[in-house]
C-alpha atoms as a PDB file:
ATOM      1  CA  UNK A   1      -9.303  -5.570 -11.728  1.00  0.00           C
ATOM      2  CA  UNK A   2      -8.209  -3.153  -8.685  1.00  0.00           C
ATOM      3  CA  UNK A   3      -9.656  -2.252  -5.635  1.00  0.00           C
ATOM      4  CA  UNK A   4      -9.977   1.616  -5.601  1.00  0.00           C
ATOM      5  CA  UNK A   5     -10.679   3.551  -2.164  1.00  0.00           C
ATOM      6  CA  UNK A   6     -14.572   4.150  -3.077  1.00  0.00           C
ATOM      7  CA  UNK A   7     -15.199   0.476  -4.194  1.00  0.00           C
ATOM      8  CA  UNK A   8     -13.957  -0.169  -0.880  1.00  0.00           C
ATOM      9  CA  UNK A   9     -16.093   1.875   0.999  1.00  0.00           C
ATOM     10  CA  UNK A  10     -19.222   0.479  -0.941  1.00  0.00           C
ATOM     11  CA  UNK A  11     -17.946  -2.856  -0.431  1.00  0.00           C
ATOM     12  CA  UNK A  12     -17.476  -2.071   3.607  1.00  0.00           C
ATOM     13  CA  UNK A  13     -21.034  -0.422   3.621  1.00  0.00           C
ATOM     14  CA  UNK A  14     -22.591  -3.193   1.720  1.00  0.00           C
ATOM     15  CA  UNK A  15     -21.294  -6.331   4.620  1.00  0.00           C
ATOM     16  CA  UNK A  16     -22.491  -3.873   7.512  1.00  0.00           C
ATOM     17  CA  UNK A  17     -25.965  -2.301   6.703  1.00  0.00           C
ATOM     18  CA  UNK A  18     -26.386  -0.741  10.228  1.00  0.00           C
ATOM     19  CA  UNK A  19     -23.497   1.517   9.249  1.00  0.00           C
ATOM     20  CA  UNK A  20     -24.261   4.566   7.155  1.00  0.00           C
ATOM     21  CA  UNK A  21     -22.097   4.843   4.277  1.00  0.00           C
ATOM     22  CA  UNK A  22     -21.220   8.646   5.687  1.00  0.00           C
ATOM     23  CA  UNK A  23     -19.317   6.493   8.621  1.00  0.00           C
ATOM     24  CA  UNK A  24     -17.632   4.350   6.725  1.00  0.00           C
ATOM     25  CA  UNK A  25     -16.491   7.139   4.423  1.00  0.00           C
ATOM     26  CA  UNK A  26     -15.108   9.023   7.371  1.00  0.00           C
ATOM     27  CA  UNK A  27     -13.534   5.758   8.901  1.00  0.00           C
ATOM     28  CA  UNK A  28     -11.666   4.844   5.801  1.00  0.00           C
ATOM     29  CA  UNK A  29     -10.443   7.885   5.276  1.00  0.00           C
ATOM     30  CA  UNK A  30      -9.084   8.570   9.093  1.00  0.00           C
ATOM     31  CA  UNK A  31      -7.223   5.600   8.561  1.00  0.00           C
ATOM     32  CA  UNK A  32      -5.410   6.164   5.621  1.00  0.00           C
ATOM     33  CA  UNK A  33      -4.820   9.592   6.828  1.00  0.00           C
ATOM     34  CA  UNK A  34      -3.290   7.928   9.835  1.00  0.00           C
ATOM     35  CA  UNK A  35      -1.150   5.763   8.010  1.00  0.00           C
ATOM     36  CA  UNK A  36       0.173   9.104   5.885  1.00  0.00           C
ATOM     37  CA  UNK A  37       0.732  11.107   8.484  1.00  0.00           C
ATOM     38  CA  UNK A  38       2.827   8.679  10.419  1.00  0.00           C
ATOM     39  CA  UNK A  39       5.086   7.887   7.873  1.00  0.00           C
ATOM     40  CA  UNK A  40       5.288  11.696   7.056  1.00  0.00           C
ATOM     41  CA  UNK A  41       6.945  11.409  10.472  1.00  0.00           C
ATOM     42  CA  UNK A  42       9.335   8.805   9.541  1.00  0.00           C
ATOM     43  CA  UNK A  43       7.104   6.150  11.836  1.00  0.00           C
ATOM     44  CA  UNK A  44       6.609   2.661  11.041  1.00  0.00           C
ATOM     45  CA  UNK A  45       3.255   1.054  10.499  1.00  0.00           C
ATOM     46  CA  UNK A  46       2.187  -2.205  11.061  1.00  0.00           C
ATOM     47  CA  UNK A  47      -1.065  -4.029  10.488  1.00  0.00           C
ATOM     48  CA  UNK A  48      -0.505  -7.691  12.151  1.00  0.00           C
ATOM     49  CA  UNK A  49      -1.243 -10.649   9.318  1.00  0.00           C
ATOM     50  CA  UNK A  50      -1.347  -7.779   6.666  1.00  0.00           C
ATOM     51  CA  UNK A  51       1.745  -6.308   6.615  1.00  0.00           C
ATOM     52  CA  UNK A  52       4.065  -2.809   7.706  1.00  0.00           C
ATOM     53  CA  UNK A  53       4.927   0.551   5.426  1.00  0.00           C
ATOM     54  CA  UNK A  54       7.763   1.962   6.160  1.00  0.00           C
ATOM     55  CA  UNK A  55      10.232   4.659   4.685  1.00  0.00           C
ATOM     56  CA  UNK A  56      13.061   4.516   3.210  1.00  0.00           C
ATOM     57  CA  UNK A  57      15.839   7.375   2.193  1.00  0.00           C
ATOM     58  CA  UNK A  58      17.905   7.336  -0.413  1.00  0.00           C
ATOM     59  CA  UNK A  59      20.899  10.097  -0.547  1.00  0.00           C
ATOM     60  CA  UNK A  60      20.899  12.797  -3.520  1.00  0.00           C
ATOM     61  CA  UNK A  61      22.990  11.148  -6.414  1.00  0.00           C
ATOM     62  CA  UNK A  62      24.078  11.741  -9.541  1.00  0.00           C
ATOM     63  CA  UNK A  63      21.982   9.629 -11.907  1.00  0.00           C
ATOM     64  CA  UNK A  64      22.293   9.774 -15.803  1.00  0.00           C
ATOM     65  CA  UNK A  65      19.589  10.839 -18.755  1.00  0.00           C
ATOM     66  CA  UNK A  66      18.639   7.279 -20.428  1.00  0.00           C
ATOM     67  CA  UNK A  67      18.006   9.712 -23.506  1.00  0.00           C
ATOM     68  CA  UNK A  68      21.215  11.917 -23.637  1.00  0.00           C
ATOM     69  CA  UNK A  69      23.504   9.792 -20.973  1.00  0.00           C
ATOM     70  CA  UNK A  70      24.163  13.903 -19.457  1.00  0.00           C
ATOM     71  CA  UNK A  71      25.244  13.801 -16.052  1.00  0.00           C
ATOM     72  CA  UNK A  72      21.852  14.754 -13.887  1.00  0.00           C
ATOM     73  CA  UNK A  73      21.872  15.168 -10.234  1.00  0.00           C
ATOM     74  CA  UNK A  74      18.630  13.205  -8.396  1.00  0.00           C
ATOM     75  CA  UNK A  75      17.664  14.899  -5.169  1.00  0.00           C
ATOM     76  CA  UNK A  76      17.465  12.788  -2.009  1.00  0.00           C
ATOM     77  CA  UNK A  77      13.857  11.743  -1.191  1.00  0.00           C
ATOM     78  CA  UNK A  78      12.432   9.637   1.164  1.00  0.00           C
ATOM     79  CA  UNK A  79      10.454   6.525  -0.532  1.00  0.00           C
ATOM     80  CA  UNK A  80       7.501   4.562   0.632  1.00  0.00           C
ATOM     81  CA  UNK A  81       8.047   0.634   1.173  1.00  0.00           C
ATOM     82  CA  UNK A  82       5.737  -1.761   2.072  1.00  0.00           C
ATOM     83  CA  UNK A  83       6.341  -5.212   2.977  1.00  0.00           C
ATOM     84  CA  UNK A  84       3.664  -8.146   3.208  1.00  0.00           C
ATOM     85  CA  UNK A  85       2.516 -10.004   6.571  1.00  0.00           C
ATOM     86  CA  UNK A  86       2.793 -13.906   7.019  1.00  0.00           C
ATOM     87  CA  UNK A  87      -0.942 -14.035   6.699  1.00  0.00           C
ATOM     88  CA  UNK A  88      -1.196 -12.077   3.196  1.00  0.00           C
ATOM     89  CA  UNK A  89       1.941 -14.025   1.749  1.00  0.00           C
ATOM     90  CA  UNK A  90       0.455 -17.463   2.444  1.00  0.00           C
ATOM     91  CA  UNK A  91      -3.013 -16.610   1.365  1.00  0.00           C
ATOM     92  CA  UNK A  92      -1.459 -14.959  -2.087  1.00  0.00           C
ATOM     93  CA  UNK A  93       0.686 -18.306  -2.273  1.00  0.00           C
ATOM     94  CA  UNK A  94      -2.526 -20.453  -1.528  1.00  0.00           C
ATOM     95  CA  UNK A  95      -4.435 -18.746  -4.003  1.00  0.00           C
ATOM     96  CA  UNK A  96      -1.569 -18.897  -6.639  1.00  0.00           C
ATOM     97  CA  UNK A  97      -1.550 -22.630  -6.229  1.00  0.00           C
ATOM     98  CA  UNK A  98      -5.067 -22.996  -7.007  1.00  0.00           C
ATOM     99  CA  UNK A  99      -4.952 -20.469  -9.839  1.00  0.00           C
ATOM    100  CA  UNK A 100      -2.372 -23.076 -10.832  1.00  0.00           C
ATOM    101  CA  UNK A 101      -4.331 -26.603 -10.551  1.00  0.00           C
ATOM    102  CA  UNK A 102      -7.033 -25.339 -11.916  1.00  0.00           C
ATOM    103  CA  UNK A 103      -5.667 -24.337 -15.468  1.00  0.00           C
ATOM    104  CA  UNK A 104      -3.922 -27.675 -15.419  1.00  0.00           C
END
């Protein structure tokens, strides 16, 4: 199952009732339009205990067709990373452990 933006939103709206879901909408969406924009600018962004996106380039290259192994040349584009926060790994571990014990 995935978490997609509007189930989000509901799921923000539904744990604070005194905020219309209009606010939250706009709220969510500044944020991740934050987050884009920065890294648009080649900025770093870091949300402590969650974890930082980044960017990373790679240089144009020639790559190969898997289908005809021709020569093709890949253009150099920039790539969105993300790495995990202490507090996401060991919750993800923790719950991986459990997932564990419990089918044993």
């Amino acid at each position: 199952m995935s978490l997609i933006k509007s189930k989000l939103i509901q799921n923000i709206t539904e744990a604070n009732p005194h905020l219309f879901l209009r606010d939250v909408e706009r709220i969510v969406n500044t944020i991740f339009n934050e987050i884009t924009q920065s890294l648009a600018e080649g900025k770093r962004v870091e949300l402590r205990g969650f974890g930082a996106f980044s960017v990373q380039h790679r240089k144009q290259r020639t790559g190969r067709n898997p289908r005809t192994g021709e020569a093709v040349n890949v253009e150099e584009k920039f790539i969105p990373r993300f790495k995990t926060g202490k507090e996401l790994r060991l919750k993800l571990n923790k719950q991986e452990k459990l997932s564990e014990e419990s089918q044993t």
